[in-house]
N, C-alpha and C. Protein backbone atom coordinates (compact mmCIF):
# COMPACT_ATOMS: atom_id res chain seq x y z
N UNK A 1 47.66 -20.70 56.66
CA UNK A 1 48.96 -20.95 56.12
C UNK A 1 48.85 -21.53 54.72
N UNK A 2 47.89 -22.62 54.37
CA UNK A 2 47.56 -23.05 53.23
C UNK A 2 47.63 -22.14 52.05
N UNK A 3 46.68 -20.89 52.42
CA UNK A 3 46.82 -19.59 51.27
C UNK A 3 47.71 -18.67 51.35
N UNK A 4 48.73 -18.78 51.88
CA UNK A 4 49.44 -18.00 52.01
C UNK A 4 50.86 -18.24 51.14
N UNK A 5 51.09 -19.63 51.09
CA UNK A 5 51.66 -19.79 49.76
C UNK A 5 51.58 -19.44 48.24
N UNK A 6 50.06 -19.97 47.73
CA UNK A 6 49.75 -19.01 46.73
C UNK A 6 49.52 -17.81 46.40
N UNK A 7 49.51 -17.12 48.01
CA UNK A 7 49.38 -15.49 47.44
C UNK A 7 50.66 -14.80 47.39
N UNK A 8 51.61 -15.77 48.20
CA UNK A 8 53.09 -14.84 47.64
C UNK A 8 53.45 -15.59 46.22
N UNK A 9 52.97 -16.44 45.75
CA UNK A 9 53.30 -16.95 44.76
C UNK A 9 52.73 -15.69 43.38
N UNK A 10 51.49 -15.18 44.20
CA UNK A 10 51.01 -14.68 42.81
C UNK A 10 51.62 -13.31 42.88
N UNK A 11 51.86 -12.48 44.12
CA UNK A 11 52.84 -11.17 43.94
C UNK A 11 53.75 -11.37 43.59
N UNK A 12 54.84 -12.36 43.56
CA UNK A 12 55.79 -12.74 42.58
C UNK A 12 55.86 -12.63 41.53
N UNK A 13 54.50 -13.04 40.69
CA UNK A 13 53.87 -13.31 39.64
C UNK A 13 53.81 -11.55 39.07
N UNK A 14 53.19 -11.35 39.92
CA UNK A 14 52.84 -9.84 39.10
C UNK A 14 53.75 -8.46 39.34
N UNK A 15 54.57 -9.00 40.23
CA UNK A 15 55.65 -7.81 40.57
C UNK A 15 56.79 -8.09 39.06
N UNK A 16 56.87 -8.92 38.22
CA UNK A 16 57.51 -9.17 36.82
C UNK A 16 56.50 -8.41 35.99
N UNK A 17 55.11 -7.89 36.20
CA UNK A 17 54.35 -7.42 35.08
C UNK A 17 54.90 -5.37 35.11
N UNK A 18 55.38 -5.90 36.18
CA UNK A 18 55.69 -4.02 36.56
C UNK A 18 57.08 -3.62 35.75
N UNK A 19 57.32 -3.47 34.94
CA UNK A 19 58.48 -2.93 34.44
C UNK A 19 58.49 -1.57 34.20
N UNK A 20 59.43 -1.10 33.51
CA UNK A 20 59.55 0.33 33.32
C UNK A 20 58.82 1.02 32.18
N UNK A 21 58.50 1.72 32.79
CA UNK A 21 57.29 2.45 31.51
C UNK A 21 57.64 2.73 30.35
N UNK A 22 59.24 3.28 30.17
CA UNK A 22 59.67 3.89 28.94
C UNK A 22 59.55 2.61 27.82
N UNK A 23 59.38 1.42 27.96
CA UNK A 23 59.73 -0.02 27.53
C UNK A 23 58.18 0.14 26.48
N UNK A 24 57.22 0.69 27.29
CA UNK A 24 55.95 0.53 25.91
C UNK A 24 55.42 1.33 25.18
N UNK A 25 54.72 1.16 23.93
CA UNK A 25 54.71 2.27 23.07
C UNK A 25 53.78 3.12 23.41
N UNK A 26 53.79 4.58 22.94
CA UNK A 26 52.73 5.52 23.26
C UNK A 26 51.55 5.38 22.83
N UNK A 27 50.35 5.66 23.06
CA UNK A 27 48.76 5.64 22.64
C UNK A 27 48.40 6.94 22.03
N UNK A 28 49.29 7.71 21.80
CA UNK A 28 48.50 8.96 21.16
C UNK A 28 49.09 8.38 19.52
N UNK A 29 48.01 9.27 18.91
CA UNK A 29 47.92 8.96 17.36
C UNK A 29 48.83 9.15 17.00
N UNK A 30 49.38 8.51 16.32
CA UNK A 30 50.52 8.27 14.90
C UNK A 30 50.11 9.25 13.50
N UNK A 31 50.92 9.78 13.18
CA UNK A 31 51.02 10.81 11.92
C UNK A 31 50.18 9.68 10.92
N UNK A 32 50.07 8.33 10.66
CA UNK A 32 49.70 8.03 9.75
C UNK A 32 47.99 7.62 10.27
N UNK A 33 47.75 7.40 11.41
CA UNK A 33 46.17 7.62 12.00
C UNK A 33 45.38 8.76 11.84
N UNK A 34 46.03 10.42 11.44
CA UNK A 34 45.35 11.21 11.15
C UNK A 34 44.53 11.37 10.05
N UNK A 35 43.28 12.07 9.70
CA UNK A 35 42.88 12.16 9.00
C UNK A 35 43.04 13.36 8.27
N UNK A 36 43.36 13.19 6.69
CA UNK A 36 44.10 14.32 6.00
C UNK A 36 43.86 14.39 4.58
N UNK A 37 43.67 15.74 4.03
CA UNK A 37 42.16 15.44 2.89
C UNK A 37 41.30 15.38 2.55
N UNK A 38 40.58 15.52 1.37
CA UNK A 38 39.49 15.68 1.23
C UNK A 38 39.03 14.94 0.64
N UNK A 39 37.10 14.80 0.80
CA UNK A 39 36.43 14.20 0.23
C UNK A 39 35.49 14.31 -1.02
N UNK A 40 35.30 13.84 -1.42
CA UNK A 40 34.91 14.45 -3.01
C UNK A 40 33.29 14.41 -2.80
N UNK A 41 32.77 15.51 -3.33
CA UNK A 41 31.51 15.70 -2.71
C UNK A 41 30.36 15.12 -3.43
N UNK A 42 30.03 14.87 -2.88
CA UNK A 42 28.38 14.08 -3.59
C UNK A 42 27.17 14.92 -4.00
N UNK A 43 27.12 14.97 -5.29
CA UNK A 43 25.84 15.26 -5.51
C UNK A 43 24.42 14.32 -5.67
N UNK A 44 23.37 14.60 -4.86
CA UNK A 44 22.83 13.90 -4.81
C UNK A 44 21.84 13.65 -6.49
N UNK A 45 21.31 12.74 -6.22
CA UNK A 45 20.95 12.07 -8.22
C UNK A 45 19.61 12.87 -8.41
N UNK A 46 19.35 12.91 -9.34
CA UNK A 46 18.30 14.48 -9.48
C UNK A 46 17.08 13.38 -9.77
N UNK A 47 16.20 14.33 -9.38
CA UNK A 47 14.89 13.77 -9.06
C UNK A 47 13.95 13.30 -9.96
N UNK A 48 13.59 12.26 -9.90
CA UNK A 48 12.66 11.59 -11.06
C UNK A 48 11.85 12.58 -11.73
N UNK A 49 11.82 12.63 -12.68
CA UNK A 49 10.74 13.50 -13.95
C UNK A 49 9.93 12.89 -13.76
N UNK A 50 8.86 14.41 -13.72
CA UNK A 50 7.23 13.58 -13.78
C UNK A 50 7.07 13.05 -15.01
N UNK A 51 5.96 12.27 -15.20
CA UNK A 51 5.43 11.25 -16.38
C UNK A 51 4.83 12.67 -16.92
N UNK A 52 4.84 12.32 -18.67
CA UNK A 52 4.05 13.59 -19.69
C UNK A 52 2.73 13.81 -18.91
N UNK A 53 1.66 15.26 -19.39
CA UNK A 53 0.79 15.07 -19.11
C UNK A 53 -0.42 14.58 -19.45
N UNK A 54 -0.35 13.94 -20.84
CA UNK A 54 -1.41 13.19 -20.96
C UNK A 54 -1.60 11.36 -20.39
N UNK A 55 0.06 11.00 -19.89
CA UNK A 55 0.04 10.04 -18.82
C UNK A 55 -0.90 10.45 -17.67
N UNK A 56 -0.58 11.38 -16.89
CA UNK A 56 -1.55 11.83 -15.69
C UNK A 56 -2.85 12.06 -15.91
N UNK A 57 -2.79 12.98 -17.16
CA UNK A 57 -4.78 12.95 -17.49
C UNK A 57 -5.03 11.73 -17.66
N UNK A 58 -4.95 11.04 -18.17
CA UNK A 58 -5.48 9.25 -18.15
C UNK A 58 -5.33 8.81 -16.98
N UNK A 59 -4.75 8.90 -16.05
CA UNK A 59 -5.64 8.30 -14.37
C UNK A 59 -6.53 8.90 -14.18
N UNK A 60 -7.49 9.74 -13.81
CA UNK A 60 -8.71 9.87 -13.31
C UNK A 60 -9.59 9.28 -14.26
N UNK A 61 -8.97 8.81 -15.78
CA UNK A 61 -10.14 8.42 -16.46
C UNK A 61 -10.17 7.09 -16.31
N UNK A 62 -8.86 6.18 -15.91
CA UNK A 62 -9.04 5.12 -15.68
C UNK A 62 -9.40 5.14 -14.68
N UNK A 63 -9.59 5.77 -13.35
CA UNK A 63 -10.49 5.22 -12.31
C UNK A 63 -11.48 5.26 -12.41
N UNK A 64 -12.02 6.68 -12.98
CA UNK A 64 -13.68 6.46 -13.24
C UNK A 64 -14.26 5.40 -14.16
N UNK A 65 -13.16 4.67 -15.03
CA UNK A 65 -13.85 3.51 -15.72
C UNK A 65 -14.43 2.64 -14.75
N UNK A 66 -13.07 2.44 -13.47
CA UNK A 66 -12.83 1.20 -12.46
C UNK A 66 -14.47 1.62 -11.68
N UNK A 67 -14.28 2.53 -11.90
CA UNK A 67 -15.90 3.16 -10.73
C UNK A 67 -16.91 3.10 -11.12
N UNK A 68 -17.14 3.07 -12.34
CA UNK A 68 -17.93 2.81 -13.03
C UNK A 68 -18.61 1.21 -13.37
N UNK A 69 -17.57 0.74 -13.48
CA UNK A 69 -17.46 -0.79 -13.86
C UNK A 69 -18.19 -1.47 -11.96
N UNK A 70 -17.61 -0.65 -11.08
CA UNK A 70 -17.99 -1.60 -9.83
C UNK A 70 -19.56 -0.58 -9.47
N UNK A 71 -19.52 0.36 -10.10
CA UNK A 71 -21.17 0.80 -10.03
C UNK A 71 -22.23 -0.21 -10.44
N UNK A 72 -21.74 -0.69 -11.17
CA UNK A 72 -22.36 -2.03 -12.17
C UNK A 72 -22.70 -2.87 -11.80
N UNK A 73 -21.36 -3.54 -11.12
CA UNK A 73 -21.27 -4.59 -10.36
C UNK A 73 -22.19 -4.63 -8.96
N UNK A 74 -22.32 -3.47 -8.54
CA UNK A 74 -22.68 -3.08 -7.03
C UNK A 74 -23.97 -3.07 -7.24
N UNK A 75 -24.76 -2.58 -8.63
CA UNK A 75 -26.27 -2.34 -9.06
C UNK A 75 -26.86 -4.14 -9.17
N UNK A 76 -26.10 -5.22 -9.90
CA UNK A 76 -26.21 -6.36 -10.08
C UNK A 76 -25.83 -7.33 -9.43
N UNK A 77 -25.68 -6.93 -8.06
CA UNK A 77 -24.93 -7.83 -7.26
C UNK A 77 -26.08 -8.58 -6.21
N UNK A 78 -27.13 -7.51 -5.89
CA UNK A 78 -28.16 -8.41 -4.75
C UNK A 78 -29.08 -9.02 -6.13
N UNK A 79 -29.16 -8.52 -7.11
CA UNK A 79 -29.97 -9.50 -7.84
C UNK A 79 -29.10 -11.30 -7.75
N UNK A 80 -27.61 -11.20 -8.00
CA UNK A 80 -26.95 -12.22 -8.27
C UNK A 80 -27.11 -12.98 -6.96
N UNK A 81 -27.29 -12.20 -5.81
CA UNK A 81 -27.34 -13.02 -4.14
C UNK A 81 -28.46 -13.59 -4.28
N UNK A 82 -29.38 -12.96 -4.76
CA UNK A 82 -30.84 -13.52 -4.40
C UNK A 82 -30.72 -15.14 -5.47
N UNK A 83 -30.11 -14.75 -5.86
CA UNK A 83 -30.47 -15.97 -7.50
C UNK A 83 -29.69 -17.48 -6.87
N UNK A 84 -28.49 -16.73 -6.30
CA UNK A 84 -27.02 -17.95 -5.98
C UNK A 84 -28.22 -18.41 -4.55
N UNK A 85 -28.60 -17.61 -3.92
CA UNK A 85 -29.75 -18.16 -2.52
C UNK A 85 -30.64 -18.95 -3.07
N UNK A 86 -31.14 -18.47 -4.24
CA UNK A 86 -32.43 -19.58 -4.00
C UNK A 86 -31.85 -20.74 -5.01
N UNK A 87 -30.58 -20.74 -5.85
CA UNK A 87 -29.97 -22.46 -6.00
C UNK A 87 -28.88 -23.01 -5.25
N UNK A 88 -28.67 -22.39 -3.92
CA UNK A 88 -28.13 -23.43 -3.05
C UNK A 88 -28.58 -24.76 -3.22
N UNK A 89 -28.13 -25.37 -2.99
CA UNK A 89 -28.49 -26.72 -2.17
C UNK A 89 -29.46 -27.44 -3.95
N UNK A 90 -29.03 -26.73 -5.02
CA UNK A 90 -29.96 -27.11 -6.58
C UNK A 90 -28.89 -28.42 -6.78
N UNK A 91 -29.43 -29.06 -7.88
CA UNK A 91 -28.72 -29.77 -8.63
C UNK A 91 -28.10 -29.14 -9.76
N UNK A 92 -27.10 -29.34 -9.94
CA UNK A 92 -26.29 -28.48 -11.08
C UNK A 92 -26.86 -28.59 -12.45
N UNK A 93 -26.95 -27.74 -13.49
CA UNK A 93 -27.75 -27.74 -14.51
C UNK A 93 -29.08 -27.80 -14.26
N UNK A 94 -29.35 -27.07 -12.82
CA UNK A 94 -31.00 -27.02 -12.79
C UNK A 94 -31.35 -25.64 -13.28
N UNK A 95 -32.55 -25.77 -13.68
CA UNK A 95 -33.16 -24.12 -14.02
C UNK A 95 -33.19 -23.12 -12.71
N UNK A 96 -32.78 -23.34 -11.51
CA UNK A 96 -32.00 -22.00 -10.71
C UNK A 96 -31.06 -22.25 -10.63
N UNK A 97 -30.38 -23.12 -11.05
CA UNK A 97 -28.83 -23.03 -10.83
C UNK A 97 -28.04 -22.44 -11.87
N UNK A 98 -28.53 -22.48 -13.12
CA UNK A 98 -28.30 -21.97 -14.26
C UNK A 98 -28.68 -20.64 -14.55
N UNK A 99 -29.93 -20.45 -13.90
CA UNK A 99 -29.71 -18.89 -13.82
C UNK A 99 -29.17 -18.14 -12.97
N UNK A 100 -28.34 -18.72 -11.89
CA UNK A 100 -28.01 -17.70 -10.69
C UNK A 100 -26.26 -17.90 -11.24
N UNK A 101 -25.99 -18.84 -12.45
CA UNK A 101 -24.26 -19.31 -13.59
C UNK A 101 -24.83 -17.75 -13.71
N UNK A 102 -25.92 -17.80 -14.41
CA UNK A 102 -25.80 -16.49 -15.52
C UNK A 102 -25.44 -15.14 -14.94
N UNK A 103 -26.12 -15.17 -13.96
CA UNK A 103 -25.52 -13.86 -12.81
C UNK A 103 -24.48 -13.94 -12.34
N UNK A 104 -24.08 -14.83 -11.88
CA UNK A 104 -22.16 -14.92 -11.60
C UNK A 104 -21.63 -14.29 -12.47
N UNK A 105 -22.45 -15.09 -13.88
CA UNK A 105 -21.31 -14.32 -15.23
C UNK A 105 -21.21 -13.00 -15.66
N UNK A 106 -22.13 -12.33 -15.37
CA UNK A 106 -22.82 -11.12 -15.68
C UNK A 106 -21.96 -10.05 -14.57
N UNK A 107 -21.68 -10.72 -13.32
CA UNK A 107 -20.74 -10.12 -12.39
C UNK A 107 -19.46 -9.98 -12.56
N UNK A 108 -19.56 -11.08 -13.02
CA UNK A 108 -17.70 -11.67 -13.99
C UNK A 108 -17.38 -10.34 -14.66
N UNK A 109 -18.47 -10.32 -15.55
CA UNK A 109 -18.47 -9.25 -17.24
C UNK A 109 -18.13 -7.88 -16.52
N UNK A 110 -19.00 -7.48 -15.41
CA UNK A 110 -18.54 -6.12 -14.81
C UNK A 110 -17.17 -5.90 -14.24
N UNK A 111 -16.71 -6.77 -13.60
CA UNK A 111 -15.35 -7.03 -12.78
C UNK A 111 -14.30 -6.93 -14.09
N UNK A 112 -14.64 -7.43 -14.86
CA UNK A 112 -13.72 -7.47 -16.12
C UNK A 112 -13.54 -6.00 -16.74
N UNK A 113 -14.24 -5.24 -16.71
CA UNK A 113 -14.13 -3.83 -17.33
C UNK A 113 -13.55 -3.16 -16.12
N UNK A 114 -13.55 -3.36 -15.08
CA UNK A 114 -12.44 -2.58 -13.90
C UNK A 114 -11.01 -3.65 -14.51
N UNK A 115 -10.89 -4.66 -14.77
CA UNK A 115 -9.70 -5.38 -14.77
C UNK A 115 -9.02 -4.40 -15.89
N UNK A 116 -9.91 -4.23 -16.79
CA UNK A 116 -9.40 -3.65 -17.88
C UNK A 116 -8.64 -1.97 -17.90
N UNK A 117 -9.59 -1.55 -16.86
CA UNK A 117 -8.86 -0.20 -16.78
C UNK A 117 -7.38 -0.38 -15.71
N UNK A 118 -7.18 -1.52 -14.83
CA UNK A 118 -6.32 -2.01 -14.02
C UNK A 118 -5.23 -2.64 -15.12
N UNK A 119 -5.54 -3.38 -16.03
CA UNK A 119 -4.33 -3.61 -17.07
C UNK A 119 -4.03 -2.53 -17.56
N UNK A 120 -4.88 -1.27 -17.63
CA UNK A 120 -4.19 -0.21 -18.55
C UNK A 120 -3.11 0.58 -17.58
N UNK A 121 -3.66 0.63 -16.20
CA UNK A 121 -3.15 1.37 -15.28
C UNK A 121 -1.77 0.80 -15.16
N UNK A 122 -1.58 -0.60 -15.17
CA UNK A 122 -0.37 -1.97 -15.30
C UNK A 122 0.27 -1.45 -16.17
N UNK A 123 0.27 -0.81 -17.62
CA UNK A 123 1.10 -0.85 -18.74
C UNK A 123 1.55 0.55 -18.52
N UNK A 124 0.81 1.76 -18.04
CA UNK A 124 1.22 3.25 -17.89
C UNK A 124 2.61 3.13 -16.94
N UNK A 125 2.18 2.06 -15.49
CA UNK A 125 3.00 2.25 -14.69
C UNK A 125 4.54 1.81 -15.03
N UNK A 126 4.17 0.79 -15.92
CA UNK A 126 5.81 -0.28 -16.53
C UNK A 126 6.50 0.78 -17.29
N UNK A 127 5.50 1.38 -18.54
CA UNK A 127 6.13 2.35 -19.38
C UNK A 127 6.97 3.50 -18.86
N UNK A 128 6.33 3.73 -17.23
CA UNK A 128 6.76 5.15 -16.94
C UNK A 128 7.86 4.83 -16.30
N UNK A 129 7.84 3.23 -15.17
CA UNK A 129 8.87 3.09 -14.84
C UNK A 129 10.29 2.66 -15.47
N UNK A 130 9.80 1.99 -16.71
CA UNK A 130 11.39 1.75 -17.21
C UNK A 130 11.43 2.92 -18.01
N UNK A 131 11.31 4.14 -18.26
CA UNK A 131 11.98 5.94 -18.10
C UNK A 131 12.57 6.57 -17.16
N UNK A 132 11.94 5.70 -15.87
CA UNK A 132 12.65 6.11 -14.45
C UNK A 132 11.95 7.51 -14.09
N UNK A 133 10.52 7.45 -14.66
CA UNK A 133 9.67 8.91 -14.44
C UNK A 133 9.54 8.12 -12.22
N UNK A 134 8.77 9.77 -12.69
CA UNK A 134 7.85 9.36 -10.69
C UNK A 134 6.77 8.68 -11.40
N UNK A 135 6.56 7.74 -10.67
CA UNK A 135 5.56 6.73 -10.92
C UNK A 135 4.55 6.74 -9.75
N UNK A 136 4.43 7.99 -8.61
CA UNK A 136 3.98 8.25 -7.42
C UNK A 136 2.42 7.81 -7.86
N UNK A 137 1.89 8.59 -9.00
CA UNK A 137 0.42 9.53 -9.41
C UNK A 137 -0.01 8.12 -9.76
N UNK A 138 0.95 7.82 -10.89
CA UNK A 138 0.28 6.14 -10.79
C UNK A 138 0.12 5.10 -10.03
N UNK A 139 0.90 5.16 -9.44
CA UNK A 139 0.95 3.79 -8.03
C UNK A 139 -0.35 4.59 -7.02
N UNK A 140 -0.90 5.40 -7.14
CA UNK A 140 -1.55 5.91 -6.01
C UNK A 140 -2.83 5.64 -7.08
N UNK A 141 -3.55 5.62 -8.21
CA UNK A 141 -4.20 4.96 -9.03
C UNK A 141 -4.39 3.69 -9.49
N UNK A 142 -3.71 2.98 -9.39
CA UNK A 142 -3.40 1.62 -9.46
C UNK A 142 -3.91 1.00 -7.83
N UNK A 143 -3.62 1.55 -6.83
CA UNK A 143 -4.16 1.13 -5.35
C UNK A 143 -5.49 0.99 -5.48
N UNK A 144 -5.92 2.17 -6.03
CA UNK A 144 -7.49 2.69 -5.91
C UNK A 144 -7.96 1.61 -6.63
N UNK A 145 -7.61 1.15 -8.13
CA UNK A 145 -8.21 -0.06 -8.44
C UNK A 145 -8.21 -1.32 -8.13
N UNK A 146 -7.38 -1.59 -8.20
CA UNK A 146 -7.07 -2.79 -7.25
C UNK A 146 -8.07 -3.12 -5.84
N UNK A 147 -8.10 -2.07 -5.02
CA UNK A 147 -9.17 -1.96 -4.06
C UNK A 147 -10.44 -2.18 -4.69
N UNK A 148 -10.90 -1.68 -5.29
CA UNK A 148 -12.19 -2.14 -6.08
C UNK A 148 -12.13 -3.51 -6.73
N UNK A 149 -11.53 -3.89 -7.58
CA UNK A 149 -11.41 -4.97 -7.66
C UNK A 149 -11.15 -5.86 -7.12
N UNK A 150 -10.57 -6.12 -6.11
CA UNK A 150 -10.32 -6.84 -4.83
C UNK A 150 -11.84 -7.27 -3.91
N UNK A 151 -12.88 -5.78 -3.67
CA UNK A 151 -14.23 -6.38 -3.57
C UNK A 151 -14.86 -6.46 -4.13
N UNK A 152 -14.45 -6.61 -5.37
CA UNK A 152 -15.55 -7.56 -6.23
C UNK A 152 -14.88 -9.06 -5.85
N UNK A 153 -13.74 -9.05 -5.84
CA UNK A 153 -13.36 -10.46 -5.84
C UNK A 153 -13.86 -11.42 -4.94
N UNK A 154 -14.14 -10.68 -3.58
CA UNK A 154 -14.67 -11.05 -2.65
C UNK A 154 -15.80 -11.53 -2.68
N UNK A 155 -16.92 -10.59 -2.86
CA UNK A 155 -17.87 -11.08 -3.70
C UNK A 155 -18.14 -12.05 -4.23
N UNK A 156 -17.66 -12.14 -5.49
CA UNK A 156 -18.07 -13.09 -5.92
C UNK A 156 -17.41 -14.44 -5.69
N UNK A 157 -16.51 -14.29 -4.67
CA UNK A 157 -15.66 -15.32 -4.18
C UNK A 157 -16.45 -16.39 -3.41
N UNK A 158 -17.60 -15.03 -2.30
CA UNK A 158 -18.83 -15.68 -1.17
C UNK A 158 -19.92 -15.83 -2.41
N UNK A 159 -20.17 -15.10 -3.69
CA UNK A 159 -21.17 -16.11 -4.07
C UNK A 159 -20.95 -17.81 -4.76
N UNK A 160 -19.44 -17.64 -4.90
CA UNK A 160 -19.44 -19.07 -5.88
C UNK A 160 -19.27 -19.78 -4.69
N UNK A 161 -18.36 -19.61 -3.11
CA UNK A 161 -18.52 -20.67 -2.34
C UNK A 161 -20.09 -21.32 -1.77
N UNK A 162 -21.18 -20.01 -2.17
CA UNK A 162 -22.47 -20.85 -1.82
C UNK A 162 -23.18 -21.64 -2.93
N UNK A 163 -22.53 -21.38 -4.28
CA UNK A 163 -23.08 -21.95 -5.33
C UNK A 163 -22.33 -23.25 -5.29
N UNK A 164 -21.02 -23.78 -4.55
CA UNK A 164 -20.82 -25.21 -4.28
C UNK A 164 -21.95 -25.96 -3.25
N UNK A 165 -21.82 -25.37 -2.34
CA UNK A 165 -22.83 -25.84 -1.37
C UNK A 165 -24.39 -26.84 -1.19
């Protein structure tokens, strides 16, 4: 008996939600919901111009500098291990510690002539991009050095942490 109050209370309730249908508005689209007209067509933006071709002939020559330069590096590099090994553990300004500076530097000097063809590769890519050329040929030359230079960096990154040591 308890619930039986509130449940005629609530058909009460909802027998007022029932009114007559004609009373609400229709759900089919309205003349101003249609879509009507046209769209103005897009052309898509035309495709980056390649860079001249003596831009492109100058990447393979700057990589072979970069290849060249870490040929160098790669020929002078177990000499520089052997040198930074045997002045571990030196006193600084000792006669092996100073000569295994000189081979660091000498590694330096090679790494620097890849840097150099990597700054040139740096200035082709800026030039070509503020023309709004494809800058594809270069960015795919610019990787390649960078990669090389990157293990040299390494390199000589593990020889100077043993030349603290």
């Amino acid at each position: 008996m308890r619930f039986l109050l509130p449940l005629a209370a609530a058909s009460l309730a909802l027998s007022a939600c029932a009114r007559d249908q004609g009373e609400y508005p229709s759900l089919a689209r309205r003349p101003a919901e249609r879509i009507s007209g046209t769209a103005p067509v897009v052309t898509p933006p035309p495709e980056a111009p390649q860079p001249p071709a003596e831009v492109t002939g100058q990447l393979d020559g700057l990589v072979a500098k970069a290849r060249a330069a870490d040929a160098k590096f790669r020929a002078a590099l177990p000499r520089a291990q052997a040198l930074v090994g045997a002045a571990a553990g030196a006193a600084v300004a000792s006669e092996s510690w100073s000569v295994a500076t000189v081979a660091l530097a000498d590694l330096e000097s090679q790494r620097s002539q890849a840097m150099i063809a990597l700054a040139d590769l740096d200035a082709l890519y800026a030039a070509e991009g503020i023309k709004q050329s494809d800058t594809t040929a270069i960015a795919a030359a610019r990787d390649q050095v960078i990669a090389i230079v990157a293990g040299e960096d390494d390199s000589l990154n593990a020889l100077k942490g043993r030349m603290r040591s």
